[in-house]
Every structure is written in C-alpha cells, then in structure tokens.
Protein backbone atom coordinates (compact mmCIF):
# COMPACT_ATOMS: atom_id res chain seq x y z
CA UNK A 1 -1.26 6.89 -43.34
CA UNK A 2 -0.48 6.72 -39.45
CA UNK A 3 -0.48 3.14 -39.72
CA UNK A 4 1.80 2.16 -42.51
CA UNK A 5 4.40 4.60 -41.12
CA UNK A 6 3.87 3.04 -37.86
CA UNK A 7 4.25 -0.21 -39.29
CA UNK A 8 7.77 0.63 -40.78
CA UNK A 9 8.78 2.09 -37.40
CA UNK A 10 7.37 -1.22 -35.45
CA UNK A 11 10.55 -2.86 -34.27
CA UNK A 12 12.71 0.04 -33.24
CA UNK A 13 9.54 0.97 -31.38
CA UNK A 14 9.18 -2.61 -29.68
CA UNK A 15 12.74 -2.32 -28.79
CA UNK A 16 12.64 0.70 -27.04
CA UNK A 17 9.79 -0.29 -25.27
CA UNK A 18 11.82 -3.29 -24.39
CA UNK A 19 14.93 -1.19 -23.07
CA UNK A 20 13.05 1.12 -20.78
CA UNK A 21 11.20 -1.84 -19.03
CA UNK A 22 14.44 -3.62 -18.52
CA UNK A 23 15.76 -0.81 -16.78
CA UNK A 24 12.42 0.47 -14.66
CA UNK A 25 13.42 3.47 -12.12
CA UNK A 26 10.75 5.21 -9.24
CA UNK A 27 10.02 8.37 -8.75
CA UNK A 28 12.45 11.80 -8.88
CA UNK A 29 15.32 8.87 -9.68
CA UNK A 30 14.52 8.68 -13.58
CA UNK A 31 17.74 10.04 -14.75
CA UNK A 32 18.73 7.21 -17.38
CA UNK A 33 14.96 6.66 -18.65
CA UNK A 34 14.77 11.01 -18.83
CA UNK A 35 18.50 10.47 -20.86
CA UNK A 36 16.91 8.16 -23.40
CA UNK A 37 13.67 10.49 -23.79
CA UNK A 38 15.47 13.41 -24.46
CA UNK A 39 17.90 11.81 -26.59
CA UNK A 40 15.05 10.08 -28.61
CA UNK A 41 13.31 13.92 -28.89
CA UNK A 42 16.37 15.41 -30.43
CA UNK A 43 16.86 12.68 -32.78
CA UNK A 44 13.61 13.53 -33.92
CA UNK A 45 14.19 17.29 -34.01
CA UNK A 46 12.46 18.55 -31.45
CA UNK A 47 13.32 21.21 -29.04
CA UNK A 48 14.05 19.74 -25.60
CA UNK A 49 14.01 20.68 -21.90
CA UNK A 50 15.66 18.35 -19.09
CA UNK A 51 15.70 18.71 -15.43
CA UNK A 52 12.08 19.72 -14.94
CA UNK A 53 11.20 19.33 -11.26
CA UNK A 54 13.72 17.23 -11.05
CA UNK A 55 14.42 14.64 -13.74
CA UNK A 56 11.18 15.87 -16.05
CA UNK A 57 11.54 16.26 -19.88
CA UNK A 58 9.77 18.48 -22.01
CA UNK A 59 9.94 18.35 -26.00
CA UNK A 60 8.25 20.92 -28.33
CA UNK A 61 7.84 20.62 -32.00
CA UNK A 62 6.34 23.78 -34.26
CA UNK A 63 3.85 22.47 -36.82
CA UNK A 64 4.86 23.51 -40.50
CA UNK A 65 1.07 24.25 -41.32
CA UNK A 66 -0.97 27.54 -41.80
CA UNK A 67 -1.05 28.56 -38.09
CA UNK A 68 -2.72 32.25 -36.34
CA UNK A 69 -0.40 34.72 -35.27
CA UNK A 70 -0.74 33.11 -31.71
CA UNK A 71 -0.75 29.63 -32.10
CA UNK A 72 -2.12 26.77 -30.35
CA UNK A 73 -0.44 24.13 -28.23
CA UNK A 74 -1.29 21.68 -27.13
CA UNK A 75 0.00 18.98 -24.53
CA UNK A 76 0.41 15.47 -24.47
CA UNK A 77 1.74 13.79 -21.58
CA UNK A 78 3.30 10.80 -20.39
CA UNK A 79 5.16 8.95 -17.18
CA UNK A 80 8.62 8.05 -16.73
CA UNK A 81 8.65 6.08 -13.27
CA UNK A 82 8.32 2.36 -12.26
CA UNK A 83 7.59 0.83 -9.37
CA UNK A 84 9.40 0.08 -5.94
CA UNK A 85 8.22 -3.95 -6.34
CA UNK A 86 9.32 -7.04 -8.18
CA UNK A 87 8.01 -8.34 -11.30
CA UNK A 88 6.62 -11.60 -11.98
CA UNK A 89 5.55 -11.08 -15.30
CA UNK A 90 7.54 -13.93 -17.43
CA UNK A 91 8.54 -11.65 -19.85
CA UNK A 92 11.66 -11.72 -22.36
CA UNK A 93 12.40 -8.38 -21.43
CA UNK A 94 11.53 -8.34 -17.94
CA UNK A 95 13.58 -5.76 -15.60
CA UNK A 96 16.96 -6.30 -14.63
CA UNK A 97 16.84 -3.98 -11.72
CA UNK A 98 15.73 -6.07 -8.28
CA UNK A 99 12.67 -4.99 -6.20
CA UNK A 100 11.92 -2.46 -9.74
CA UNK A 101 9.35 -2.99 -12.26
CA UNK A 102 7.36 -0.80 -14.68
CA UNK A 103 4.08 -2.86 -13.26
CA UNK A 104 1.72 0.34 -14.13
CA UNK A 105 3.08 0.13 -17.79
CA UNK A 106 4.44 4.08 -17.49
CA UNK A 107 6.95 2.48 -20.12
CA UNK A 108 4.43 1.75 -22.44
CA UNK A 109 2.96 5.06 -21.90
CA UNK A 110 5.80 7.02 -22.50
CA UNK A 111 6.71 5.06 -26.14
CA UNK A 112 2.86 6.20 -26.85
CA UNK A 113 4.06 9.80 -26.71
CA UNK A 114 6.90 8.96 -28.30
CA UNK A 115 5.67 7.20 -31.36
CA UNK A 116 2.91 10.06 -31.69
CA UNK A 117 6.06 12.73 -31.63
CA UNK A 118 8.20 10.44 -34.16
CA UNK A 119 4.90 10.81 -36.73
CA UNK A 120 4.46 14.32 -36.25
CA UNK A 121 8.03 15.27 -36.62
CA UNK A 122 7.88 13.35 -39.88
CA UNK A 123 4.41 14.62 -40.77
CA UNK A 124 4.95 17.99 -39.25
CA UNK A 125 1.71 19.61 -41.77
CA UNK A 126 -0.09 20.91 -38.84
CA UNK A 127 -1.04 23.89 -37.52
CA UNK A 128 0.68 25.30 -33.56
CA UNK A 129 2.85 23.89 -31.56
CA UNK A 130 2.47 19.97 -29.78
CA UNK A 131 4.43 19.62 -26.60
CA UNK A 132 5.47 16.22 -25.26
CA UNK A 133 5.65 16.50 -21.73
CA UNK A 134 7.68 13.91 -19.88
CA UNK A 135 6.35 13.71 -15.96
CA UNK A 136 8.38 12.00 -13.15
CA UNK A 137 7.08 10.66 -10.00
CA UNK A 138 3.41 10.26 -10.67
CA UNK A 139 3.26 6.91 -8.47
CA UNK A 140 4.15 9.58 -5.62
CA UNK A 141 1.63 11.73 -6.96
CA UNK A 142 4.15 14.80 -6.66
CA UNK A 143 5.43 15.06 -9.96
CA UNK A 144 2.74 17.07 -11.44
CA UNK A 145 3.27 19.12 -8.86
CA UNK A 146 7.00 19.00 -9.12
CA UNK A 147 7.13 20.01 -12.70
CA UNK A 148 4.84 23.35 -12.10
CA UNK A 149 6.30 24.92 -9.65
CA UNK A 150 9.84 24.69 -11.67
CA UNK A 151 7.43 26.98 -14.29
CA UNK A 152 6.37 24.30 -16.77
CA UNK A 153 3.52 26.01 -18.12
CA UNK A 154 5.46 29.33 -17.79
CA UNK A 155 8.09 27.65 -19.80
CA UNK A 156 6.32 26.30 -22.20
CA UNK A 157 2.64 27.64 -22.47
CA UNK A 158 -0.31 24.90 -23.06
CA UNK A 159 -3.72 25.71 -24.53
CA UNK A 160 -5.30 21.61 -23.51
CA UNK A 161 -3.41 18.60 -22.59
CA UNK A 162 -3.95 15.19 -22.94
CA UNK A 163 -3.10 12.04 -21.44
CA UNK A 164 -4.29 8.01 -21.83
CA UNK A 165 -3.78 4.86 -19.45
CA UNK A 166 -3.91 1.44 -19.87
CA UNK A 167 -6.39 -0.02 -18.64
CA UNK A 168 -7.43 -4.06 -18.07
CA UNK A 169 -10.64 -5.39 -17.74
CA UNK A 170 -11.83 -2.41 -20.91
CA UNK A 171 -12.41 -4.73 -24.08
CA UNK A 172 -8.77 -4.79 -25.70
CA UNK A 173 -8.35 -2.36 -28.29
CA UNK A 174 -11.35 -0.04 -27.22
CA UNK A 175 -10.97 3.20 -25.67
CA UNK A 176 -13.37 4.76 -22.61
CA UNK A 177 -13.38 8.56 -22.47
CA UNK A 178 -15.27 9.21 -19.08
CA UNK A 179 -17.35 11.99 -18.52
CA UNK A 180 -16.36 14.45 -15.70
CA UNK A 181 -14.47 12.69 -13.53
CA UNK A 182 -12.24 10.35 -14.72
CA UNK A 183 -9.92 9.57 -11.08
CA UNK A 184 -10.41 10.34 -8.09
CA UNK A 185 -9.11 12.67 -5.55
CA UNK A 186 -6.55 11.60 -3.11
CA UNK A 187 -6.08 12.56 0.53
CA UNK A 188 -3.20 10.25 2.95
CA UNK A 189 -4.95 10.04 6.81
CA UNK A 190 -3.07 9.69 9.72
CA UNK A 191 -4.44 9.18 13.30
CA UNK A 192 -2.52 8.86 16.57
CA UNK A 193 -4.80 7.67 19.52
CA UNK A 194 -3.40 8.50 22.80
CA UNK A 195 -4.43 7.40 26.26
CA UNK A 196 -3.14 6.27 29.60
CA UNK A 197 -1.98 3.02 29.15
CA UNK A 198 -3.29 0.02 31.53
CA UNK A 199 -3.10 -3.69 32.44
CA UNK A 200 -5.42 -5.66 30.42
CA UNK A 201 -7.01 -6.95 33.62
CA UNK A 202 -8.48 -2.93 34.97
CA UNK A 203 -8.96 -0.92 31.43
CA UNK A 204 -10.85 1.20 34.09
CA UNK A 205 -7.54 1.96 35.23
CA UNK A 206 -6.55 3.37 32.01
CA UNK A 207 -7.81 4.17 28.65
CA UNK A 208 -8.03 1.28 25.81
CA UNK A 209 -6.61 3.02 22.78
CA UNK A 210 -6.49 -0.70 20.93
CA UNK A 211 -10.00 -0.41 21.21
CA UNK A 212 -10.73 3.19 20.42
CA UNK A 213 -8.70 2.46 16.87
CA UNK A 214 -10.83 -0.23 15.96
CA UNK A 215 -14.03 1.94 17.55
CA UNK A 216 -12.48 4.76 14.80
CA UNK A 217 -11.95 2.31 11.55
CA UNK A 218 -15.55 1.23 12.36
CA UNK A 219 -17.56 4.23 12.45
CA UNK A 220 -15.71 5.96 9.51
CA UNK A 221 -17.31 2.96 7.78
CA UNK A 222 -20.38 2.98 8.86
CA UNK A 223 -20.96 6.60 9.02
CA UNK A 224 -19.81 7.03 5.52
CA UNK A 225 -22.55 4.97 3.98
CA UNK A 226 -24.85 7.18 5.66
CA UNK A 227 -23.69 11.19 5.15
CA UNK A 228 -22.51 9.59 1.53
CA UNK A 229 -25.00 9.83 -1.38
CA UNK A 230 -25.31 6.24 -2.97
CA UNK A 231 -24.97 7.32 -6.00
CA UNK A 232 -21.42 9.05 -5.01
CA UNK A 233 -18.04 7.19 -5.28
CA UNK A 234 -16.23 7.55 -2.67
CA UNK A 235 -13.86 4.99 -0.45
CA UNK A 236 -11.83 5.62 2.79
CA UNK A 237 -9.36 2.82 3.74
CA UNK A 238 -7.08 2.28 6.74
CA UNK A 239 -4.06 0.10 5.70
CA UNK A 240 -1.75 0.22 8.47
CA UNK A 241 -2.40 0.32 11.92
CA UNK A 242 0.49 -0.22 14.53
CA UNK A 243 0.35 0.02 18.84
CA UNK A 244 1.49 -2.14 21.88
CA UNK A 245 4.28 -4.27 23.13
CA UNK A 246 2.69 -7.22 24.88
CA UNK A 247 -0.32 -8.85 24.48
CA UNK A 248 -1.25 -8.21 28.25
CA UNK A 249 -0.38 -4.20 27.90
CA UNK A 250 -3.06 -1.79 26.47
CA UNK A 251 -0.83 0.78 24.73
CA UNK A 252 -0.32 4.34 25.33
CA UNK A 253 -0.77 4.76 21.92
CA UNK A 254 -2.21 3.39 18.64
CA UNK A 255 -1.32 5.06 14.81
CA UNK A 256 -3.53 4.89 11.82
CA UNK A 257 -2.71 5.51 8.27
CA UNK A 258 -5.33 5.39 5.54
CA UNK A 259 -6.35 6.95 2.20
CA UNK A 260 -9.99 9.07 1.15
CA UNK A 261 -10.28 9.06 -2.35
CA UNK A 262 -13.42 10.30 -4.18
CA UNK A 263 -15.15 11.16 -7.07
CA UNK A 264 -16.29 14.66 -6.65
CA UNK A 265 -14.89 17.71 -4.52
CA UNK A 266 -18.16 18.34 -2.69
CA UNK A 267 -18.36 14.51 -1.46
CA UNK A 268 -14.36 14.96 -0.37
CA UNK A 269 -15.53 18.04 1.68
CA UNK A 270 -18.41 16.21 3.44
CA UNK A 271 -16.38 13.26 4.14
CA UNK A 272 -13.26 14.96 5.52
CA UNK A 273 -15.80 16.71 7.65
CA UNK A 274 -16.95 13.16 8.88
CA UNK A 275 -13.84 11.72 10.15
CA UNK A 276 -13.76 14.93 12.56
CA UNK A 277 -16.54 14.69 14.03
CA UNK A 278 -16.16 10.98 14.57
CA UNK A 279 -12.40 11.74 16.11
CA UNK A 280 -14.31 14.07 18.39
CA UNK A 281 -16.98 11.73 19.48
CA UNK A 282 -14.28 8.72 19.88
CA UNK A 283 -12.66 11.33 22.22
CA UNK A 284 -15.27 11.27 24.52
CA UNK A 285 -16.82 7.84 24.00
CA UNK A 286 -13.33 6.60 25.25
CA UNK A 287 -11.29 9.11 27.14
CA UNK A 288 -8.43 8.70 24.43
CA UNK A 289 -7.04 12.14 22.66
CA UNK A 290 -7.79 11.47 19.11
CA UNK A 291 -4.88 13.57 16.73
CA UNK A 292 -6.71 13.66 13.03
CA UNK A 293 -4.28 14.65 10.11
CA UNK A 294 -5.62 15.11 6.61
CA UNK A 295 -2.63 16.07 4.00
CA UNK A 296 -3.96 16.79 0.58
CA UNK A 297 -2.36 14.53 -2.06
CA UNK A 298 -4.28 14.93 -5.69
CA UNK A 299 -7.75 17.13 -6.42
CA UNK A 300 -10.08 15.01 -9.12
CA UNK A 301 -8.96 14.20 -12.07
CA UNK A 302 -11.62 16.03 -14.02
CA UNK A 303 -12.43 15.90 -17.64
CA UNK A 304 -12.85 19.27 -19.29
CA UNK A 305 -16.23 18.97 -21.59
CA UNK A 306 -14.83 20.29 -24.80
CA UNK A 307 -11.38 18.06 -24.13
CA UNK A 308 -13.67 14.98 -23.69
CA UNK A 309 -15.59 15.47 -27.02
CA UNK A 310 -12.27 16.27 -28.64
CA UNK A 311 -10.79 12.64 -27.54
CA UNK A 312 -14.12 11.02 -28.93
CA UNK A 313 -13.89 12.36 -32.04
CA UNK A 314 -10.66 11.88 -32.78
CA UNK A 315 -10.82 7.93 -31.13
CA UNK A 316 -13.77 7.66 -33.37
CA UNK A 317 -11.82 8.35 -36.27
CA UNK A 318 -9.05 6.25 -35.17
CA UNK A 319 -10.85 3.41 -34.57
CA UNK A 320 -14.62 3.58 -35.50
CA UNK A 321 -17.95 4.22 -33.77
CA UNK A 322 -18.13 0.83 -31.97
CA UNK A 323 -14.91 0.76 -30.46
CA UNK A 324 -15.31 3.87 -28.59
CA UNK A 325 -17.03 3.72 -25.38
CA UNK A 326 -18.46 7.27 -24.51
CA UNK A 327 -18.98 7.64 -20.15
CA UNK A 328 -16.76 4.76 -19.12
CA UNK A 329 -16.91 4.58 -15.25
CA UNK A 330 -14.49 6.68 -13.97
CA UNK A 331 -11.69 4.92 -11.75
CA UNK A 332 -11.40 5.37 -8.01
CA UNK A 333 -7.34 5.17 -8.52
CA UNK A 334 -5.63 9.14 -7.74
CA UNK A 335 -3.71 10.87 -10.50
CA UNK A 336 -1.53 13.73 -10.54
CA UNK A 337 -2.61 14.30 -14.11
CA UNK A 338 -5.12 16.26 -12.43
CA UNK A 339 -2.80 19.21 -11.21
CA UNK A 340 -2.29 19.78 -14.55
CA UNK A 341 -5.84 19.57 -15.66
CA UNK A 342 -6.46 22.04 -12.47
CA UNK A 343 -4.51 24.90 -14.54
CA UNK A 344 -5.45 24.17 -18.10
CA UNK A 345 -8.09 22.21 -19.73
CA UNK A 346 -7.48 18.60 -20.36
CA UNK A 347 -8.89 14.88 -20.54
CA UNK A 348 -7.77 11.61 -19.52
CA UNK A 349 -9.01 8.28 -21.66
CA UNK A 350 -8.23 4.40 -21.69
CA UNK A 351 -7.06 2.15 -23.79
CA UNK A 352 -8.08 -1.60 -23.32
CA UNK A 353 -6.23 -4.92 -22.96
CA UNK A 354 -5.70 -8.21 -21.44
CA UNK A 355 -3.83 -9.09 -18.68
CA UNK A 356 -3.80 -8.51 -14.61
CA UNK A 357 -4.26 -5.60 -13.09
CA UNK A 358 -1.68 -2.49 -12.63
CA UNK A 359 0.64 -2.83 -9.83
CA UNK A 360 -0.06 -7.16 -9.91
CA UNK A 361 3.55 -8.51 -10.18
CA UNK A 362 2.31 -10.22 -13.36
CA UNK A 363 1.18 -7.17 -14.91
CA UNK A 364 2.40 -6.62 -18.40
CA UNK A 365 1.68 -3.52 -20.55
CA UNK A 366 -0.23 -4.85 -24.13
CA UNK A 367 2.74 -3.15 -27.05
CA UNK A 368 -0.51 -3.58 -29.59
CA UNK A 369 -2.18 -0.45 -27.81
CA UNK A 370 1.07 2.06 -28.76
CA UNK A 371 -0.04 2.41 -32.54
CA UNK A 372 -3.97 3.40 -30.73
CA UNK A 373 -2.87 5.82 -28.23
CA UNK A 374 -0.36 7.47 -30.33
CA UNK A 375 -2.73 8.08 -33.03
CA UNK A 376 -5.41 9.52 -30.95
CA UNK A 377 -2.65 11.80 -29.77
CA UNK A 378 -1.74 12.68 -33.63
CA UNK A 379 -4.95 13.15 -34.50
CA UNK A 380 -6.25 15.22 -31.39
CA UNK A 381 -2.75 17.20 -32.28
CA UNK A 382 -3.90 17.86 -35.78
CA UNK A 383 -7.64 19.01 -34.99
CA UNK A 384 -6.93 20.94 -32.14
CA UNK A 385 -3.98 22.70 -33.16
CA UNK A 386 -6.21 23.38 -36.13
CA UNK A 387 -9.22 25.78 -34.32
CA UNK A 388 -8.70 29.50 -33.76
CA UNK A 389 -6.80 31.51 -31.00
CA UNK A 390 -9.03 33.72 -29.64
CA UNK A 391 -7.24 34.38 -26.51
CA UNK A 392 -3.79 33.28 -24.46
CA UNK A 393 -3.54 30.14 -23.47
CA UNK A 394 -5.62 29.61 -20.40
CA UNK A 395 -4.35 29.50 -17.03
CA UNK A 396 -6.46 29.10 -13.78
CA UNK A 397 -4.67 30.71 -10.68
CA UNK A 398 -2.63 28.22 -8.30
C-alpha cells in the first residue's frame, strides 16, 4: 500500500529533494529550508510550530484510529542544516549557494520525514498522535539542545522518538539497527601549554613548550591503549595545534584543540580522567603550566532496548528478514540525537547505499532510500501508536 502511494507521489518528492539541496543552509541559519518544511506540513494538514530554538519546526498530526484516553506519540525526527564546505558531487541539482552543501544528506533526511508525514496524513487510520520534529544545527551538535530548552517536549509531549541516517559502506538498501550504542559521545579539548620562552640554542634557559605539546599528543595516545579496555571504542584526536614565531624561538606558548569521542559513559569518565593526570605529569616532566579544558558536547547516542526491537520489527516488515542487519557496529561519529534520547526513549538506525562518505565533497545522498526510511517511520508510527498508555509520557530529569 505504502509503496504504490509512494510511487504516485515519486516526482514531487524527487523535486523537493532537489530544491532543498540546491539551496543547502548551516546551522541556526535554516530559515528558507524551515519555510518550505512548514509550508509542506500545512499543506498536508498538520498542525505546525516554527521558531523552535531558533529556526526548528515541529508538525503534529492526530491519528483518526481507536486511540486510549491518553494517547501515544510518538516522534520522528529529522535535520535541516548543510554544511559550511563546497560540493563536488556532479550532480544536476547540485547547490547554488558557494562554500554550502548538504554533504551529510540532512536533505534527504528531512524528505524521509516528510514523505512518511504525507502517507500518514493521507492514511491517517492510526491510533495517537505522530510528531515530525524538524531539528536545526545538528552539525554543531547544539540543536538538540537548542530545541529543549525552548520546551519542545513541554510543547509537544513524546512517548519514543525515532530517527535514521544514511549510511555508506552498509549494503544499499539494508538497514543496521545497533544495539546500545549507536554514536558516540562527544567532548571538544583544548590545551594551552605555557612556559618561559627561550633561544633554541639554551632550552635550559627556558621551558620548551613545542616539545611538551608533542610530549602531551603522545602520551594521551599511548596511555589510552593502556587504561582503555580493547574491547571499548573509544578515540581522542588532536587536530589543530598552533605556537611560535620563528623557527629559532621556542614559544611562550603552544594551543591544542582535539575531540574524545566514545562508546560508553564509563570509558568517557576514565579517559577524561587520563588526560589529567597526563597534563599533570607533563607539568612536571617539563616545567611548562599545562591549562586542560574539557567542554561537554553530546552524551552517547544510546539505543533504548524496546525502541531497538520496535525498529527491527517494523524494518523486517518493510523489507524482509535478510535485509535487516540486527547489532550493526555502532559509529564513532557524535549526534545530538542523543539529547533527545537522554529525556525519552528512542533509537537511531541506518539505511545503506553507495557512494563516498558523509562530509566527502563528492558525497551524494541515494533518493532510492526515502521510500525505506519513510516506511519504517509509518510503520513504527502505526505499531507503536497502537500499544497501551499506561502512564504519561516519560520524561527523565535534565
């Protein structure tokens, strides 16, 4: 049924995919890509909310079908924003805005939730409520965040949510629902190493802070492999490092800036607790002050165990036993998804294709994964919507 209606909707649903990725905008600057969402909701019936920390939409739709006297809801969501680089993809429809391009397919994404809200408007015999969220900024990872604190699930009250990704490299066409975790945390690192500064020629005279920095990057590394259980995923990465004037000068002064991402909270703990002590032991190894900042950018993405079997099932009956891939490795990429998964209980899946990898500048979201995603969304909409209330809508404490 899904796909025959799909297939009559096909092209307008091509085309809009087409207009959103010519005109890709970042994060908490999606005003004409929010206009278009919230104009495409209404046209479809639905109740909508704009301005949602920031440029966020929000789009409810009441099922028609035999529902409790508190219904369910439940949540699917989607990105709006693109990203701050140029494409190389060789596409028709390739973006007309320089140094801008949706290269994480958040375009695609978005039409998903779309097409799944177009079907259920026009099929509306289920039971609840379904609510399209519509999240800005998620490249910034602050959109999640964003979007809460201007009382989204006050506003609109969510029983689960749901949300897919594309993902290349999984067979095209096959979903992986991971157990667990499905991203990992995210935490930005910053490190100023300060010293007296020298002549090359007598670093006695001074302190070498060039030297300390690379002394730092080093042990992190090395240390990590040991207080880190192999079977753990976690990755710390320095990716800009900046000091000196002259090649004869050691600097006063040397900054770091790095990322620790990881697959479970109690691995994040032991490894944030690592890069102190080795800042205290470069301290005294090189006479340098070592300043360690650790700012807190996504928790794990984690997959709520009745949310997870609720995505199988319903991508089982999308698309059959074999193209479902239960425990799929879990990505070492950050989400914000997972703020909203910290309130209410959720789960994050894949869908396969071809292609390079997201933010490549010849990445290029697959269109033949829409019809999947948005019909795991319908269906998950449909079963879920379906069981009974027992209590409020759950909400953990922020």
């Amino acid at each position: 049924m899904f796909q025959s209606w799909y297939s009559s909707h096909k092209a307008q649903t091509l085309a809009l995919l087409a207009d959103l990725h010519r005109h890709p905008e970042t994060g908490f600057e999606e005003v004409r890509t929010a206009g278009v969402v919230a104009a495409q909701l209404r046209r479809l019936g639905l109740q909508v909310a704009e301005g949602i920390g920031g440029t966020g939409v929000v789009g409810r739709l009441a099922g028609q079908g035999a529902s409790s006297a508190m219904p369910r809801r439940i949540a699917i969501r989607a990105e709006l924003d693109a990203l701050p680089m140029q494409e190389a993809s060789g596409l028709d429809y390739s973006s007309t805005i320089d140094g801008r391009f949706h290269g994480c397919g958040h375009d695609g994404h978005t039409v998903t939730a779309l097409t799944a809200a177009g079907y259920l408007a026009a099929h509306p015999d289920f039971a609840g409520e379904a609510i399209f969220i519509f999240q800005p900024a998620e490249e910034l990872l602050r959109g999640a965040r964003a979007m809460l604190a201007d009382g989204l699930f006050d506003r609109f009250p969510c029983d689960e949510v749901y949300a897919l990704h594309n993902l290349p490299g999984l067979t095209p066409g096959h979903v992986g629902v991971p157990d667990g975790a499905a991203l990992a945390s995210s935490d930005d690192l910053d490190v100023m190493i300060s010293g007296a500064g020298t002549h090359s020629s007598a670093p006695h005279a001074g302190a070498d802070t060039v030297l300390a920095a690379a002394s730092f990057m080093t042990q992190v590394q090395q240390a990590a492999t040991r207080v880190t259980d192999a079977r753990a995923a976690a990755v710390v990465s320095f990716g800009k490092i900046a000091g000196g004037t002259a090649r004869n000068i050691l600097p006063d002064s040397v900054r770091i800036e790095g990322t620790m991402r990881c697959g479970d909270p109690a691995t994040r703990a032991r490894l944030g607790q690592l890069l102190h002590d080795t800042a205290r032991g470069i301290s005294t190894i090189h006479g340098v002050t070592v300043d360690l900042e650790m700012s807190p950018v996504a928790p794990v993405a984690t997959n709520d165990p009745a949310c997870r079997d609720a995505v199988l099932a319903s991508a089982r009956q999308v698309l059959g036993q074999d193209k479902v891939i239960d425990r799929v490795q879990h990505l070492m990429a950050s989400e914000d998804f997972a703020e909203f998964q910290a309130l209410i209980p959720g789960a994050y899946f894949f869908v396969g294709q071809n292609g390079p990898y997201p933010h490549h500048p010849g990445y290029s979201f697959d269109p033949d994964i829409i019809p999947i995603g948005a019909e795991i969304f319908v269906d998950l909409i449909k079963t879920r919507t379906a069981l009974p209330q027992s209590t409020p809508p759950l909400q953990k404490a922020q």
